[in-house]
C-alpha atoms as a PDB file:
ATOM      1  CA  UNK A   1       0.000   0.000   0.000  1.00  0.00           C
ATOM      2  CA  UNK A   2       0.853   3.547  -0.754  1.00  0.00           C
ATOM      3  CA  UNK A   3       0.987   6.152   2.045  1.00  0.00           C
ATOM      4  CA  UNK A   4      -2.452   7.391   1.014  1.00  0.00           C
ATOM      5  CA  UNK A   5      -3.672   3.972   0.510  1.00  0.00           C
ATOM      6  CA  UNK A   6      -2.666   3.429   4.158  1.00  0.00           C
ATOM      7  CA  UNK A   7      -4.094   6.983   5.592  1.00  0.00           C
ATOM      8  CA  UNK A   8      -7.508   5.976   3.699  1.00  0.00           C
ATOM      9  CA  UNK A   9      -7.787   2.629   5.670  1.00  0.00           C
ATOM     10  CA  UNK A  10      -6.375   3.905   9.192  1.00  0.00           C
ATOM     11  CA  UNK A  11      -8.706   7.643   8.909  1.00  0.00           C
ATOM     12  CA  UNK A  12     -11.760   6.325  10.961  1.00  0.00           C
ATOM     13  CA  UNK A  13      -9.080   4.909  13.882  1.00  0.00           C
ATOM     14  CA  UNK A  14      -6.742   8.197  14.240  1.00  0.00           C
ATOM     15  CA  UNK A  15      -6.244  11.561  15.681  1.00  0.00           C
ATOM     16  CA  UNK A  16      -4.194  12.948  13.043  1.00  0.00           C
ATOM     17  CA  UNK A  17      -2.952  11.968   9.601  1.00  0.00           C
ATOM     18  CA  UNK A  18       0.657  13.524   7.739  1.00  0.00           C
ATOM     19  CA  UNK A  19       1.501  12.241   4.651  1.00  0.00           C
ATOM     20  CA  UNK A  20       5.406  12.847   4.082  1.00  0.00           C
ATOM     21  CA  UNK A  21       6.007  10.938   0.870  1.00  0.00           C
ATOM     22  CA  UNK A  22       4.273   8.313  -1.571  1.00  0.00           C
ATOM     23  CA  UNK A  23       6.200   6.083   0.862  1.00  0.00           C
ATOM     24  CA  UNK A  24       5.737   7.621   4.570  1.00  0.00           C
ATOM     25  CA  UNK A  25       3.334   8.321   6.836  1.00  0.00           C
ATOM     26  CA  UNK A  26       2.851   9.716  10.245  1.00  0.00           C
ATOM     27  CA  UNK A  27      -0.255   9.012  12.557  1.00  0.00           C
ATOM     28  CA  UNK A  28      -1.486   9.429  15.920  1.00  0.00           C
ATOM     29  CA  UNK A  29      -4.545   7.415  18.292  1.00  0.00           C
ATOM     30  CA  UNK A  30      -5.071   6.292  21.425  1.00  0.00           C
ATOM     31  CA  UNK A  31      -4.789   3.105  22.799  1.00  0.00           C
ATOM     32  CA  UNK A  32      -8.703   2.436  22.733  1.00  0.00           C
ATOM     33  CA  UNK A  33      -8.979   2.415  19.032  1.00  0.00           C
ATOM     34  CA  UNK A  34      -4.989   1.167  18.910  1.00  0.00           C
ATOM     35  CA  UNK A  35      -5.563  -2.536  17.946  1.00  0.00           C
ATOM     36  CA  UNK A  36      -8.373  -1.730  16.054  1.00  0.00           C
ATOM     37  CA  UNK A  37      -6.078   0.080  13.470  1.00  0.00           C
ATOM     38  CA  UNK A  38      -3.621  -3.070  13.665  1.00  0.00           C
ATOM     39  CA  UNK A  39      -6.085  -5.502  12.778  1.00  0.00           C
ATOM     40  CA  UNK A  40      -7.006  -3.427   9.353  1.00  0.00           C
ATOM     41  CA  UNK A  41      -3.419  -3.215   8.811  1.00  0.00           C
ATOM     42  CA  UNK A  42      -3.229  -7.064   9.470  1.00  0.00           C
ATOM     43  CA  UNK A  43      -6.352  -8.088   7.358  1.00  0.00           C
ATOM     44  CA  UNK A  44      -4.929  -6.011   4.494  1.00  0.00           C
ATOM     45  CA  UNK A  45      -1.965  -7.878   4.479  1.00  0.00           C
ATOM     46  CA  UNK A  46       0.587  -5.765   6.722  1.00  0.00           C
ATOM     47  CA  UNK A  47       2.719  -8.207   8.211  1.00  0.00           C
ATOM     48  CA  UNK A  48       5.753  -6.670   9.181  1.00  0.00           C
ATOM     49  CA  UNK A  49       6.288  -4.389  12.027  1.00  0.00           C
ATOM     50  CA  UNK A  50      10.047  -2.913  11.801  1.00  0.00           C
ATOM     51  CA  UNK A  51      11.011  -1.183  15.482  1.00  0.00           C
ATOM     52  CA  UNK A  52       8.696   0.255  18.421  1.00  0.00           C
ATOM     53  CA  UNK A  53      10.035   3.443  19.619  1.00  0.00           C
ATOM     54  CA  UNK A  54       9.454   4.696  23.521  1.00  0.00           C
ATOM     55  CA  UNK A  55      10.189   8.201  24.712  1.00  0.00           C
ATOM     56  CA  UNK A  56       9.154  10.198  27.480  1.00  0.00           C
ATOM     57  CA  UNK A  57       7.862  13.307  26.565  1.00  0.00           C
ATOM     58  CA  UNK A  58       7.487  14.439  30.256  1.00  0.00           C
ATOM     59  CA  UNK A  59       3.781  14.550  30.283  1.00  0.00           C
ATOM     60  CA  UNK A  60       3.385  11.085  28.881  1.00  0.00           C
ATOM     61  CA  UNK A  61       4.760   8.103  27.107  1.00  0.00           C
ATOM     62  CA  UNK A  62       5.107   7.957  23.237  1.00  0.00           C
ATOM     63  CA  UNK A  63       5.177   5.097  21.723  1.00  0.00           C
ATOM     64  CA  UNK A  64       5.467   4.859  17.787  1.00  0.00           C
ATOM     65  CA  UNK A  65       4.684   1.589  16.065  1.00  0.00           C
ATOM     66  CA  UNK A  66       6.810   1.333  13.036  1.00  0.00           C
ATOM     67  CA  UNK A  67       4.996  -0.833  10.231  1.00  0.00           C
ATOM     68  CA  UNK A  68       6.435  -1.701   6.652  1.00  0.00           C
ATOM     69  CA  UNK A  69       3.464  -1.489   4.723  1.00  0.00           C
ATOM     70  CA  UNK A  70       5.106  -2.277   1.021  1.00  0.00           C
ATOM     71  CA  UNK A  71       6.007   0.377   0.009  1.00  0.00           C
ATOM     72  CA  UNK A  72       4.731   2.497   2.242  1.00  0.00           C
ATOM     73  CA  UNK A  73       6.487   3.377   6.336  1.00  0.00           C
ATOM     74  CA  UNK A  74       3.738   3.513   8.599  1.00  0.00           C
ATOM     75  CA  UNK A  75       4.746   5.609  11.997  1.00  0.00           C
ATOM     76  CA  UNK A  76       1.733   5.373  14.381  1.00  0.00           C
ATOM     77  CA  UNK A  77       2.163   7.373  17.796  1.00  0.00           C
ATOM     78  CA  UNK A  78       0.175   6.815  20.929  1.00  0.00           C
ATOM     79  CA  UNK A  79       0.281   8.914  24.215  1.00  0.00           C
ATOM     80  CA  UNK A  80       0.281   6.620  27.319  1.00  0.00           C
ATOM     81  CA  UNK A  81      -0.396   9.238  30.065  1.00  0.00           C
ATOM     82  CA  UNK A  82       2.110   8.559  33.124  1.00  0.00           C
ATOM     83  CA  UNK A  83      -0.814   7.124  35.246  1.00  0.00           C
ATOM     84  CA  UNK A  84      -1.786   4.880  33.005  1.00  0.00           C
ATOM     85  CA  UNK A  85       1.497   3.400  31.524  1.00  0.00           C
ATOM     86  CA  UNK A  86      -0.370   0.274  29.749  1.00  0.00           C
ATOM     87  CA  UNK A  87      -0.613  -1.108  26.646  1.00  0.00           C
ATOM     88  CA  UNK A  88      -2.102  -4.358  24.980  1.00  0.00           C
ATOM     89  CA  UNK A  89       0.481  -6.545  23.411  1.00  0.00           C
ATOM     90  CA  UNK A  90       0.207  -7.020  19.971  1.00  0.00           C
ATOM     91  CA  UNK A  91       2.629 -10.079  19.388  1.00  0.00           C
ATOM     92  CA  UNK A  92      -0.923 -11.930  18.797  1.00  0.00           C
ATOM     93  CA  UNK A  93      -1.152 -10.016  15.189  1.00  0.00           C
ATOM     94  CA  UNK A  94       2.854  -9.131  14.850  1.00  0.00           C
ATOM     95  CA  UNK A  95       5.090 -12.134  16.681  1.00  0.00           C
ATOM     96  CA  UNK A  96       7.852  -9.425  16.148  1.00  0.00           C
ATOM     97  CA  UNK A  97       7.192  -7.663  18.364  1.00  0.00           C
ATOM     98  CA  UNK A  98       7.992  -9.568  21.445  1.00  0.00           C
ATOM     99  CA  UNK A  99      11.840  -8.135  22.090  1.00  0.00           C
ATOM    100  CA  UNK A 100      10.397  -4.741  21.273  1.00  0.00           C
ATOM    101  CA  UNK A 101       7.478  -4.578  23.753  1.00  0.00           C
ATOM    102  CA  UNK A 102      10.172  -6.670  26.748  1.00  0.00           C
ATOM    103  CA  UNK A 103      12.497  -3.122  25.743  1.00  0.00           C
ATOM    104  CA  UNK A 104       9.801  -1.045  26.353  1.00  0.00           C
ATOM    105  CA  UNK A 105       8.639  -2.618  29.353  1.00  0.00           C
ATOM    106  CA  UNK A 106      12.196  -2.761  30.733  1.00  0.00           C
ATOM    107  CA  UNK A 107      13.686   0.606  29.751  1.00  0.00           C
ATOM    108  CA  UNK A 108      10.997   3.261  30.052  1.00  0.00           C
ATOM    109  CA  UNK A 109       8.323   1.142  32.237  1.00  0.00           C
ATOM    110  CA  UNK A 110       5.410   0.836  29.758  1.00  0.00           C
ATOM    111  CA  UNK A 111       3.046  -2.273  31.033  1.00  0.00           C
ATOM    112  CA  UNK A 112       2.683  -4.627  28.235  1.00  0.00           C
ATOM    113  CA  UNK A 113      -0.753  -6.319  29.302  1.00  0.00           C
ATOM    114  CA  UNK A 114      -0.712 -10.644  28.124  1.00  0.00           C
ATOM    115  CA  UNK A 115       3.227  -9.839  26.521  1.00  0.00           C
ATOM    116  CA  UNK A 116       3.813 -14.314  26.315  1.00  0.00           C
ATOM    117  CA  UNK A 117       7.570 -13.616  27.619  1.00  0.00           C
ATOM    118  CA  UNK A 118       7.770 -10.196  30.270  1.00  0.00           C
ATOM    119  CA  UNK A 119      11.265 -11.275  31.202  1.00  0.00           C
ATOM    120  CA  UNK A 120      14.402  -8.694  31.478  1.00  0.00           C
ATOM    121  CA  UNK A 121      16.276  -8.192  27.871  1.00  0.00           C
ATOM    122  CA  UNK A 122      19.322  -6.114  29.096  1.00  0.00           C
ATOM    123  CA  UNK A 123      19.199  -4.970  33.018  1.00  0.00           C
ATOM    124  CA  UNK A 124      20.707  -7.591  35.519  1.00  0.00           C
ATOM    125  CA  UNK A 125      18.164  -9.155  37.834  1.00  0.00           C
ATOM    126  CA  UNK A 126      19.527  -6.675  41.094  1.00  0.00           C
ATOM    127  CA  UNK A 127      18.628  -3.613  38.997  1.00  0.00           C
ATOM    128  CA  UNK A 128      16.000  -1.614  41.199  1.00  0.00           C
ATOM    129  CA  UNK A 129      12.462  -2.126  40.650  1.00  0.00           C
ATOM    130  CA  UNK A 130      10.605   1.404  39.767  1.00  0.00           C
ATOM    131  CA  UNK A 131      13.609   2.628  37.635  1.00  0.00           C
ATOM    132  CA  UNK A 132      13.773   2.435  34.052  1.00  0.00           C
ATOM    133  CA  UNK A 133      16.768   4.162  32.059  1.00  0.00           C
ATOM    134  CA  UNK A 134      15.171   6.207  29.746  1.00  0.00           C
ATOM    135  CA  UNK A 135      12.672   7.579  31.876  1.00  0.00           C
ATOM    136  CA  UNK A 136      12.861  11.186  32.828  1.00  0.00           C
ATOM    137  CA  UNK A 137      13.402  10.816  36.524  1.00  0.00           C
ATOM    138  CA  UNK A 138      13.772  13.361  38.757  1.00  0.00           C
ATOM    139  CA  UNK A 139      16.621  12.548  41.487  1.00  0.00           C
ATOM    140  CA  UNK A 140      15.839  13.638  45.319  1.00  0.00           C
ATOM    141  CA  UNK A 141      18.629  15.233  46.399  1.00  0.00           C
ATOM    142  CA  UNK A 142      19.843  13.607  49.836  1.00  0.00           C
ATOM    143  CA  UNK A 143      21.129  16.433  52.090  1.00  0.00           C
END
């Protein structure tokens, strides 16, 4: 699918649509109408998802789903707000995805609801519970 051939299938499911190129696409939803949007990529024959990237914004979790969608590069953003940090998993429809989501889950502390393997990927076993590495984090300053 083309970039516009994607945008036309995802419109109903999404917040916002930017077509960059015949071959890339940005979107953004929410995580109620989230696997919605994957199944229609899925039925129409999406079957590669290429990288999930976490950041925090400091007012909430992004997440951006990166799909290959032949020809076209399919970036879809949700916003996880930081008292709600959880997600479905979505290795069901994409079997991918399973290191991505244990990264995410590990490294910025997103909660990866029925993930098949929620084991650590990098941090050792001692590493303290409640802090993830790429989470903005403010430090209390002992005195």
């Amino acid at each position: 699918m083309n970039a516009q051939e994607v945008a036309d299938l995802i419109k109903p499911e999404v917040d916002e649509i930017k077509i960059i190129s015949e071959r890339c696409l940005f979107a953004s939803s929410d995580k109620k109408r989230f696997l919605n949007i994957l199944k229609s990529l899925k039925d129409n024959g999406v079957t590669h998802i290429s990288t999930i990237t976490a950041l925090d914004n400091g007012k909430s979790i992004e997440l951006i789903y990166h799909f290959d969608c032949k020809p076209a590069l399919l970036n879809l953003k949700i916003f996880l707000p930081m008292d709600d940090l959880k997600i479905p998993t979505i290795t069901d429809l994409f079997p991918g995805a399973v290191l991505y989501e244990r990264d995410i889950m590990e490294m910025i502390g997103v909660i990866v609801e029925g993930h098949p393997d929620p084991r650590r990927l990098f941090l050792p076993e001692d590493w303290p519970q409640g802090k993830y590495p790429l989470r903005k984090q403010k430090e209390e300053k002992k005195t």
